[in-house]
C-alpha atoms as a PDB file:
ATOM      1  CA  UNK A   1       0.000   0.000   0.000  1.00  0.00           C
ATOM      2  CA  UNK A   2       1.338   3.163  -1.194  1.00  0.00           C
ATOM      3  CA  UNK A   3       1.766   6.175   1.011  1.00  0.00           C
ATOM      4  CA  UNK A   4      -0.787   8.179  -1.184  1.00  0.00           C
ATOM      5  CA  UNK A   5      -4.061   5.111  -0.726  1.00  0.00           C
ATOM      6  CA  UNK A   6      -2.783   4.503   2.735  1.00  0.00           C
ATOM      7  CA  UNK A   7      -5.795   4.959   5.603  1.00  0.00           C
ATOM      8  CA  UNK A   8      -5.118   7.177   8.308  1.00  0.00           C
ATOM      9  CA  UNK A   9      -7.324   6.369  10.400  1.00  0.00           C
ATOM     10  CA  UNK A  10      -8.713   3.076  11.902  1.00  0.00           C
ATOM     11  CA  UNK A  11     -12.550   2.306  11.399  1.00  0.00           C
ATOM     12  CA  UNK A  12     -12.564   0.029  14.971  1.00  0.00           C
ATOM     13  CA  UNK A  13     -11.607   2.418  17.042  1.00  0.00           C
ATOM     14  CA  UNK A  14     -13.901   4.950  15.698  1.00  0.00           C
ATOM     15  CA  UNK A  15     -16.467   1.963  16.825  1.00  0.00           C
ATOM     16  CA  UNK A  16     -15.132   1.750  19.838  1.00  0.00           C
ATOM     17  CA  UNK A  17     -15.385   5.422  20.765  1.00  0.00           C
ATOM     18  CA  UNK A  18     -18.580   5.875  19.775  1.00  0.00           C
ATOM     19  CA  UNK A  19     -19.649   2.876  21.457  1.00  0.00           C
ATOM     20  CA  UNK A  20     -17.818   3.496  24.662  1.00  0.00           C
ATOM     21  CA  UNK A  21     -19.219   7.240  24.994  1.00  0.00           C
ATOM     22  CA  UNK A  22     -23.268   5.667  24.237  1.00  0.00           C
ATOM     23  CA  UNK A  23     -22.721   3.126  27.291  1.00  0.00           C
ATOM     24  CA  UNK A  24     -20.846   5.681  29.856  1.00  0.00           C
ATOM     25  CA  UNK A  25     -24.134   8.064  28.689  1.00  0.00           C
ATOM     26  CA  UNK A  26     -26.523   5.218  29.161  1.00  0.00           C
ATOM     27  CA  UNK A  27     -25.174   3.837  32.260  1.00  0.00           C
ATOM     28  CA  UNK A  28     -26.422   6.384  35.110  1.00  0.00           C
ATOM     29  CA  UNK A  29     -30.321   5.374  33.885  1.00  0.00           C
ATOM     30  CA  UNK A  30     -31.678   3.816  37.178  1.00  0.00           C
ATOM     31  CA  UNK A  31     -33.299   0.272  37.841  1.00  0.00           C
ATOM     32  CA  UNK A  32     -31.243  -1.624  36.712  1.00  0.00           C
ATOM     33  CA  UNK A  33     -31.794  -0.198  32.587  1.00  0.00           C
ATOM     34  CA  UNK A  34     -28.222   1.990  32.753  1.00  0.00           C
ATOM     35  CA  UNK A  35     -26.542  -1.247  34.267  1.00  0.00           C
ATOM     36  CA  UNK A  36     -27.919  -3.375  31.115  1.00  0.00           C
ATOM     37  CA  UNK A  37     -27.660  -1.036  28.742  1.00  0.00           C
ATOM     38  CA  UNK A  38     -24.687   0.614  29.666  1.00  0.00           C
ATOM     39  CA  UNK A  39     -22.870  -2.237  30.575  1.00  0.00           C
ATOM     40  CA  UNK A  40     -24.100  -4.007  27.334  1.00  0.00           C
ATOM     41  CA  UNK A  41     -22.573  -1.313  25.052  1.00  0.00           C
ATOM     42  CA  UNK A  42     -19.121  -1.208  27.190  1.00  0.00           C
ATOM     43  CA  UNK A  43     -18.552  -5.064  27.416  1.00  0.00           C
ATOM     44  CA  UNK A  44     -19.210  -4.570  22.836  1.00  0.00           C
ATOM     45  CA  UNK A  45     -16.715  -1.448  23.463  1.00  0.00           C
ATOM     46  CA  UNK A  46     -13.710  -3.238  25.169  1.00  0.00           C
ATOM     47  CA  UNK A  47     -14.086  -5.986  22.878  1.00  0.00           C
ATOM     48  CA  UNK A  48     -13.733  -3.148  20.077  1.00  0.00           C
ATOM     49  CA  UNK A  49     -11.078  -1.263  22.055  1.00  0.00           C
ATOM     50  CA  UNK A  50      -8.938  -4.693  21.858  1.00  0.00           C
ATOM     51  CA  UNK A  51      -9.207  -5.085  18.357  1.00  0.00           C
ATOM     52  CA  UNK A  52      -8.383  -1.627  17.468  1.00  0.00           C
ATOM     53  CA  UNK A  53      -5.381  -1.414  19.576  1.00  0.00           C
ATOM     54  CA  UNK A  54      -4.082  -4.506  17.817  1.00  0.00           C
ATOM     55  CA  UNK A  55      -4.776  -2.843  14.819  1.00  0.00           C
ATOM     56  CA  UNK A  56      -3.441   0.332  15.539  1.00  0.00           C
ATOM     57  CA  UNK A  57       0.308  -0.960  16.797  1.00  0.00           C
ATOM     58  CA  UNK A  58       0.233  -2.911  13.654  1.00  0.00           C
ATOM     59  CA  UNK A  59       0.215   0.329  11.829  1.00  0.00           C
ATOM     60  CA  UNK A  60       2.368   1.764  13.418  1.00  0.00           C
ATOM     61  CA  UNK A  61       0.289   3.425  16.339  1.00  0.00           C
ATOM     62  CA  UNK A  62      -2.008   5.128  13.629  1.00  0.00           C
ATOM     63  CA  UNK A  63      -5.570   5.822  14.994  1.00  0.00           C
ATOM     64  CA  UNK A  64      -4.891   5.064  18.792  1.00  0.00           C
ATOM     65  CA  UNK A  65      -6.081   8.199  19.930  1.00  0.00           C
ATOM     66  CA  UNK A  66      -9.762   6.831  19.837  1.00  0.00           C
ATOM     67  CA  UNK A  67      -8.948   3.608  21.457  1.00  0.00           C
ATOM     68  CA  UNK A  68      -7.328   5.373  23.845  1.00  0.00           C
ATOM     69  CA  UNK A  69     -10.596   7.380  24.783  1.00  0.00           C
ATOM     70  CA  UNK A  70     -12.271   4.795  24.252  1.00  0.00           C
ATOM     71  CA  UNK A  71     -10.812   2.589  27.181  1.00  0.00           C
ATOM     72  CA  UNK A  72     -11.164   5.937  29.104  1.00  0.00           C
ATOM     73  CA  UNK A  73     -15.179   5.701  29.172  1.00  0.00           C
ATOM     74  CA  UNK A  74     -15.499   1.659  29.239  1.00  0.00           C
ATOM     75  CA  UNK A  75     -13.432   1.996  32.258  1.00  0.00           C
ATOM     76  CA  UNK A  76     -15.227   5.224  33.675  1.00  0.00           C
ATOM     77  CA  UNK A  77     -18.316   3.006  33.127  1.00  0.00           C
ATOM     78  CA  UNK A  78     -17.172   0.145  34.720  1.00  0.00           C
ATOM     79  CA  UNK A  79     -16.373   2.287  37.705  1.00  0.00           C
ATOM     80  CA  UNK A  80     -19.520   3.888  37.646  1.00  0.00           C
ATOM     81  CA  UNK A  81     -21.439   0.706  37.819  1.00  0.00           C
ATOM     82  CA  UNK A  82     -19.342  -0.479  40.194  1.00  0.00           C
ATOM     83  CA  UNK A  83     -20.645   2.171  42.761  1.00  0.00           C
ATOM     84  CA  UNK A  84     -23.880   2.217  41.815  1.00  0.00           C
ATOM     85  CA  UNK A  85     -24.429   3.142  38.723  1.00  0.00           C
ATOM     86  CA  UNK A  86     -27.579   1.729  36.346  1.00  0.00           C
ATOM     87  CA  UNK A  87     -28.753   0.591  39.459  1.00  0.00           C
ATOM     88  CA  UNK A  88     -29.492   2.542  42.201  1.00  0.00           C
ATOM     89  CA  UNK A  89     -29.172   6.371  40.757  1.00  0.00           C
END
């Protein structure tokens, strides 16, 4: 692949961000529907965040800055759950 038809950025992390920021939104809903639907879309976001990492150091660390975002609000999520979150408030 030629430097001129070469992608700059990386589709899966894109995914991943997007997917990541919907679940940390989602997750504060209370009784119990920000806990499965928040938690739903960041369990499908760290699964994304994995592929697009692998996919980013294999070219060369191009598009990482979404994955790294990415991890940022599946993790933020995960916290947030973790006190509470989805479930109680």
């Amino acid at each position: 692949m030629s430097y001129a038809t070469e992608r700059r950025s990386n589709p899966t992390a894109w995914a991943a961000f997007w997917v990541g920021l919907l679940g940390l939104i989602l997750m504060p809903i209370p009784a119990f529907i920000g806990l499965i639907l928040g938690g739903g879309l960041s369990l499908i976001a760290a699964v994304l965040v994995i592929i697009a990492l692998l996919k980013g150091l294999a070219r060369r660390g191009k598009g990482i800055a979404p994955v790294v975002f990415a991890g940022i609000f599946v993790l933020l999520t995960w916290g947030g759950i973790s006190l509470g979150g989805g479930i109680w408030w």
